[in-house]
N, C-alpha and C. Protein backbone atom coordinates (compact mmCIF):
# COMPACT_ATOMS: atom_id res chain seq x y z
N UNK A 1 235.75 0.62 5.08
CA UNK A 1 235.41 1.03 3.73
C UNK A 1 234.56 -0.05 3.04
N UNK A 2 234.95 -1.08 3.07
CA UNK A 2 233.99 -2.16 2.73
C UNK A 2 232.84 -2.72 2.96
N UNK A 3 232.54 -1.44 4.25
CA UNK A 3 231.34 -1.59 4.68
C UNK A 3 229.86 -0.93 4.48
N UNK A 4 230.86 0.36 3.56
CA UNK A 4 230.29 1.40 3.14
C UNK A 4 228.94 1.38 1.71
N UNK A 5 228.35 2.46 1.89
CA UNK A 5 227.13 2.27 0.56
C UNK A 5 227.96 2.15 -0.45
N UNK A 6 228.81 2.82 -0.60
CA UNK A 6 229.81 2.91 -2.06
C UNK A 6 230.52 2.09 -2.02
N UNK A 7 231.23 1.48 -2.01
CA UNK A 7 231.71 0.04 -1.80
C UNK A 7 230.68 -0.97 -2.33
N UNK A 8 229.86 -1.25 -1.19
CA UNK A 8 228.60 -2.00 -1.83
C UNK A 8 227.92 -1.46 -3.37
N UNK A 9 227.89 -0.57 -3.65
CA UNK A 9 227.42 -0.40 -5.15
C UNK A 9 228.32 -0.65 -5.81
N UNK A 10 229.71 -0.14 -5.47
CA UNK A 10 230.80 -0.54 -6.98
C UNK A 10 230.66 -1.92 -7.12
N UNK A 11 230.46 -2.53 -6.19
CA UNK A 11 230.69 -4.55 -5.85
C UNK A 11 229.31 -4.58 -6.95
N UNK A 12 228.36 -3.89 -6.29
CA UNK A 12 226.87 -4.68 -7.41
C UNK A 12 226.91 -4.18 -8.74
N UNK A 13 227.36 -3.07 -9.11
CA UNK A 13 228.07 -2.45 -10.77
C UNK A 13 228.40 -3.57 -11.57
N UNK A 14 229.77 -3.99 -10.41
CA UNK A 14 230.75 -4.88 -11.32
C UNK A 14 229.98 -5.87 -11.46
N UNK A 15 229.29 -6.37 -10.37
CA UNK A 15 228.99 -8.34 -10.68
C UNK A 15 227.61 -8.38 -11.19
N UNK A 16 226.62 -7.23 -11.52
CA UNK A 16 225.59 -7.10 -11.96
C UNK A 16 225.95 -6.78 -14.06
N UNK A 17 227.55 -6.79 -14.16
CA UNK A 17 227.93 -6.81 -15.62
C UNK A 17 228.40 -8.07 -16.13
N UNK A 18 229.57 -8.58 -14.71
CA UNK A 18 230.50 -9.89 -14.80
C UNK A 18 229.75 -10.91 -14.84
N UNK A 19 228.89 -11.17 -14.09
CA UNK A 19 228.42 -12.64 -13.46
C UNK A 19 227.89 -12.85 -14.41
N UNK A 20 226.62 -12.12 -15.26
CA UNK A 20 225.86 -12.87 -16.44
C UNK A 20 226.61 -12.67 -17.94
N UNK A 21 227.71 -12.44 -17.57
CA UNK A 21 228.16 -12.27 -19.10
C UNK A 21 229.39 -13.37 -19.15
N UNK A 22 229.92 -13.51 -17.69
CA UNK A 22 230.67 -15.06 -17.66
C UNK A 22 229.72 -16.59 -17.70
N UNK A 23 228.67 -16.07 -17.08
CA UNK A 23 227.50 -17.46 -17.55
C UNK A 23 227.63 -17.51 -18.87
N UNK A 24 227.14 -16.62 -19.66
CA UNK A 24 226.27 -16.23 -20.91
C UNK A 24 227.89 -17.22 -21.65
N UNK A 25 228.90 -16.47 -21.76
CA UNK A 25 230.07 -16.94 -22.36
C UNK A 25 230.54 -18.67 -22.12
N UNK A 26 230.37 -19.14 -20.62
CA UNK A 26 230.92 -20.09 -20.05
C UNK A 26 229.81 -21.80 -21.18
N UNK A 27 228.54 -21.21 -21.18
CA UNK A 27 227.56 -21.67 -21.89
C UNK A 27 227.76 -21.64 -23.15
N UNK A 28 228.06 -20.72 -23.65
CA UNK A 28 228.70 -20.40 -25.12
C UNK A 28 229.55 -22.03 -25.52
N UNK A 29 230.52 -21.45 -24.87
CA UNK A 29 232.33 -22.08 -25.06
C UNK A 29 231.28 -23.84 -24.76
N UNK A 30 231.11 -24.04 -23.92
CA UNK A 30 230.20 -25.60 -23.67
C UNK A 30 229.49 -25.99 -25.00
N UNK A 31 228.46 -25.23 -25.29
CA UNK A 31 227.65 -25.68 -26.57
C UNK A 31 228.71 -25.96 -27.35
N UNK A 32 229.99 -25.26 -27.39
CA UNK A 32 230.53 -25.22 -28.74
C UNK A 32 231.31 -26.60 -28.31
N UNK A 33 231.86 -26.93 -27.33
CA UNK A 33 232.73 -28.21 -27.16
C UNK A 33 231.51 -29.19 -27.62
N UNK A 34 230.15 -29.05 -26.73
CA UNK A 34 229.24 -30.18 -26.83
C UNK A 34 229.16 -30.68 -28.26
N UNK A 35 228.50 -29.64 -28.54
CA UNK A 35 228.56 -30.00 -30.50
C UNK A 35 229.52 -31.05 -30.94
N UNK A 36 231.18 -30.58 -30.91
CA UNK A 36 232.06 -31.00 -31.35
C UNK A 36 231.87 -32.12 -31.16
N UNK A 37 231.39 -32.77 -29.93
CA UNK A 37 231.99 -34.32 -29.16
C UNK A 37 230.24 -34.71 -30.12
N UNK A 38 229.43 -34.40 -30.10
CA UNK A 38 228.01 -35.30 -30.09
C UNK A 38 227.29 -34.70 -31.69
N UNK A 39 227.68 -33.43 -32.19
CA UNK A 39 227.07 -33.61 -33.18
C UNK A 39 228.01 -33.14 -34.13
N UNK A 40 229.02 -34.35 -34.94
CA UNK A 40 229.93 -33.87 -35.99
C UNK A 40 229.52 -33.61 -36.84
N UNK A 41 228.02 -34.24 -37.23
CA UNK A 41 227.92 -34.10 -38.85
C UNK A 41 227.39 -32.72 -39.18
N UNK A 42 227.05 -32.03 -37.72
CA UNK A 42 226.38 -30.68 -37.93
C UNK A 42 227.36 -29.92 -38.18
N UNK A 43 228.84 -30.16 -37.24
CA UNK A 43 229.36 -29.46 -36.71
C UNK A 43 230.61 -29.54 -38.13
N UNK A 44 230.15 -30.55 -39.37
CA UNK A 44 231.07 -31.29 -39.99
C UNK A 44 230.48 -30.20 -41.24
N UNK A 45 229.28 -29.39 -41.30
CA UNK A 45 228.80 -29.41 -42.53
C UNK A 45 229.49 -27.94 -43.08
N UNK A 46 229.66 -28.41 -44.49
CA UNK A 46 230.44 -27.23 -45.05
C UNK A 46 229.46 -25.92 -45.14
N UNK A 47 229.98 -24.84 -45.28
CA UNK A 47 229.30 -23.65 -44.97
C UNK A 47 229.83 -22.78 -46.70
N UNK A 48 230.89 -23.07 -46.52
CA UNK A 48 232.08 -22.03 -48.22
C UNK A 48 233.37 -22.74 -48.18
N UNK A 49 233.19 -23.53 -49.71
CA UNK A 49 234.25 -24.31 -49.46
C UNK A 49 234.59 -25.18 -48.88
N UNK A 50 235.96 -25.28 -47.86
CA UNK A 50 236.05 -26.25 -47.05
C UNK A 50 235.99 -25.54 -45.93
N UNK A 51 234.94 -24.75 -45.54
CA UNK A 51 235.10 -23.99 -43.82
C UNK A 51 233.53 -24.41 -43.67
N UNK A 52 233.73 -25.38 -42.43
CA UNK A 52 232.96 -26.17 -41.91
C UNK A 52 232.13 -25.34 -40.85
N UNK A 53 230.96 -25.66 -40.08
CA UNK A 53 230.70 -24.91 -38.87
C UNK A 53 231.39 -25.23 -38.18
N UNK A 54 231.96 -25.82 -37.50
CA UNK A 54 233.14 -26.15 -36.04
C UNK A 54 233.96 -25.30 -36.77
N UNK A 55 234.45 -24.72 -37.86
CA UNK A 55 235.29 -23.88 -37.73
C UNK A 55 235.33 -22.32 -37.63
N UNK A 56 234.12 -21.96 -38.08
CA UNK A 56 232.90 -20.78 -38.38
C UNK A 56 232.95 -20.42 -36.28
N UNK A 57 232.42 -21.93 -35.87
CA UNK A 57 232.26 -21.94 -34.48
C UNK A 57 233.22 -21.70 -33.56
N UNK A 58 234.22 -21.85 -34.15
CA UNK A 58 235.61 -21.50 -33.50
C UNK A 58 236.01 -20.58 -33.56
N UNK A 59 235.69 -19.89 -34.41
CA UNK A 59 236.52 -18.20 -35.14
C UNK A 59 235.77 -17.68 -34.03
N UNK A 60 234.13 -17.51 -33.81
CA UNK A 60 233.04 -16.99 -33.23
C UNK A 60 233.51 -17.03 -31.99
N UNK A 61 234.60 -17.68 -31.14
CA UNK A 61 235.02 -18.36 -29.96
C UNK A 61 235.60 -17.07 -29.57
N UNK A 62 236.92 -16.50 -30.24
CA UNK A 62 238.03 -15.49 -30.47
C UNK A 62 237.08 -14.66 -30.46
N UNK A 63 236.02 -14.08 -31.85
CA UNK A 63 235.64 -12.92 -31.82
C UNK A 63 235.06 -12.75 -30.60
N UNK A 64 233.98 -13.63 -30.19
CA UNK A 64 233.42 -13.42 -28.96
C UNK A 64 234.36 -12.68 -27.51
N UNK A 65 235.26 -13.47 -27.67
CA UNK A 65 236.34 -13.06 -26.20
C UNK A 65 236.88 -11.76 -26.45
N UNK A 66 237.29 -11.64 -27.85
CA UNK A 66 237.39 -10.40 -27.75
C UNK A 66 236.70 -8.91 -28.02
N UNK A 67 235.31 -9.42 -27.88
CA UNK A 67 233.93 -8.31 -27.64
C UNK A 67 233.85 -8.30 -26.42
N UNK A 68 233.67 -8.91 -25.64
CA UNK A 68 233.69 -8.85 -24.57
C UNK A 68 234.81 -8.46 -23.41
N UNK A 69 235.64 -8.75 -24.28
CA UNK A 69 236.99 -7.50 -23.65
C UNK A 69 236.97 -6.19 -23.72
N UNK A 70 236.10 -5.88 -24.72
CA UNK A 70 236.24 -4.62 -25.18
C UNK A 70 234.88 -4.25 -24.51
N UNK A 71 233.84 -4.45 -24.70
CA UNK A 71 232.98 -4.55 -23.88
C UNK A 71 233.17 -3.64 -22.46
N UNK A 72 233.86 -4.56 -21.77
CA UNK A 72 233.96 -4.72 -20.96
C UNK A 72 234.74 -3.34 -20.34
N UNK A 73 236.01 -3.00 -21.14
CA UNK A 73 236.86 -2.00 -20.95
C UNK A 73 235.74 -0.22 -21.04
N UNK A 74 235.20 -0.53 -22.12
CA UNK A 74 234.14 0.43 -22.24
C UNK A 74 233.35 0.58 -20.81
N UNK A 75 232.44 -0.86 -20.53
CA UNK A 75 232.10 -0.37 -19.28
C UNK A 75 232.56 -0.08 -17.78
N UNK A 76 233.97 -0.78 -17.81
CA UNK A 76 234.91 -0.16 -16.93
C UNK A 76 235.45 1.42 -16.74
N UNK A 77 235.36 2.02 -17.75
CA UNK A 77 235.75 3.12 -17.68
C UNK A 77 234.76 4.18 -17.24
N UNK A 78 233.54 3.46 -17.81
CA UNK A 78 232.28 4.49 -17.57
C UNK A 78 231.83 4.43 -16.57
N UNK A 79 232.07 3.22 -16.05
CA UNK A 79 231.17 2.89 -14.75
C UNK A 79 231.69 2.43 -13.29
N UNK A 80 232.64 1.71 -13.91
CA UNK A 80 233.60 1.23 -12.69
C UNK A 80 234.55 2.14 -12.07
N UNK A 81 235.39 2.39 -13.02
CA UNK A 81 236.41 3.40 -12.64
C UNK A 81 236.12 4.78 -12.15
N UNK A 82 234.98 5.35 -12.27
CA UNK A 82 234.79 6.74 -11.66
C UNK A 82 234.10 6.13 -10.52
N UNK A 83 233.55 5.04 -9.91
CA UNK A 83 233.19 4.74 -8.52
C UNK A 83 234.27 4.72 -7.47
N UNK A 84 235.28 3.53 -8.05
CA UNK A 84 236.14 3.44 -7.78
C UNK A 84 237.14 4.68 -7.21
N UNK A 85 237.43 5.11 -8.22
CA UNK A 85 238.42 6.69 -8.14
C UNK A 85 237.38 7.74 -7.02
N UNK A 86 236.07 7.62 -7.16
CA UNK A 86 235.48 7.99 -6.01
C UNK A 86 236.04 7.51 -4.96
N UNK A 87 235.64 6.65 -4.51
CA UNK A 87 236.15 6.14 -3.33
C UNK A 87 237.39 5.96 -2.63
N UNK A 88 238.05 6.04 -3.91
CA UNK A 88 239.67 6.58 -3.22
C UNK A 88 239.71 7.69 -2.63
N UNK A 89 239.19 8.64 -3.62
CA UNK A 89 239.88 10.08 -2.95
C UNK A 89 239.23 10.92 -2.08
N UNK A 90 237.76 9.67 -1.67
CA UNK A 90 237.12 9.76 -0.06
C UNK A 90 237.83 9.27 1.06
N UNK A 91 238.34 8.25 0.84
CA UNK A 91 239.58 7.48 1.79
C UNK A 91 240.79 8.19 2.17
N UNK A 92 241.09 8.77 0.72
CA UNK A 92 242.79 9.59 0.98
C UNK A 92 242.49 11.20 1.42
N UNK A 93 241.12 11.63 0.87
CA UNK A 93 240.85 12.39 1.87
C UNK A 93 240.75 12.73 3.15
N UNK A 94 240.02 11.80 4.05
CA UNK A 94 239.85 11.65 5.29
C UNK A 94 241.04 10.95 5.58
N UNK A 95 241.92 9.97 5.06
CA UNK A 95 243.12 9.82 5.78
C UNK A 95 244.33 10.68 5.76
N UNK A 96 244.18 11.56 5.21
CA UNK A 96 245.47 12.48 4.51
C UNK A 96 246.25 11.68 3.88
N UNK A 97 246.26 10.88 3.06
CA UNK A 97 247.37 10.18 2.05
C UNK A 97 247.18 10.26 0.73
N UNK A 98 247.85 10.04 -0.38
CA UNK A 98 247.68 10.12 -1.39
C UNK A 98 247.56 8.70 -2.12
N UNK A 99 248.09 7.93 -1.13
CA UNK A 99 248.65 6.26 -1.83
C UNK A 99 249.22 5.91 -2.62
N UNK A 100 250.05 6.71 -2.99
CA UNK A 100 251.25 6.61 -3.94
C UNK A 100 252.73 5.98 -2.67
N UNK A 101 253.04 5.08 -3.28
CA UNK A 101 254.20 4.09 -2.36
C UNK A 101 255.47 4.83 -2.88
């Protein structure tokens, strides 16, 4: 099965969504440490009040992770999961099983 065209496309689906959006993020989260360590006074300057950018930058940290969860679930459902569920019930077809344990 792993050898199969479908197989190979669900694999390039997923990592043609994952791979540049864990760069894109991994780069994110870095700038934001880098800042912290090398540029405080940027990272120091008030924005409203006493909410600084490092803290603006931090909130942005959370929201980010969790867009991209969601993101993500969205394109799992649309895209992943009906390949997937394909390919099961090509497998449990031709094997006669259902795969329920």
């Amino acid at each position: 099965m792993q050898q199969s065209q479908e197989f190979g496309e669900l694999r390039r689906t997923y990592r043609t969504f994952v791979f540049p959006l864990t760069i894109a993020f991994v780069i994110w989260y870095v700038l934001y440490v880098l800042l912290s360590n090398y540029a405080g006074g940027f990272m120091g300057t008030k924005v409203v009040g006493n909410v600084n950018v490092a803290f603006v930058f931090g909130l942005a940290q959370f929201v980010t992770t969790f867009l991209i969860a969601w993101w993500y679930s969205r394109f799992a459902a649309a895209k992943i999961d009906p390949k997937g569920e394909a390919i099961k019930n090509r497998l449990e077809s031709e094997h006669g099983t259902r795969g329920d344990a």
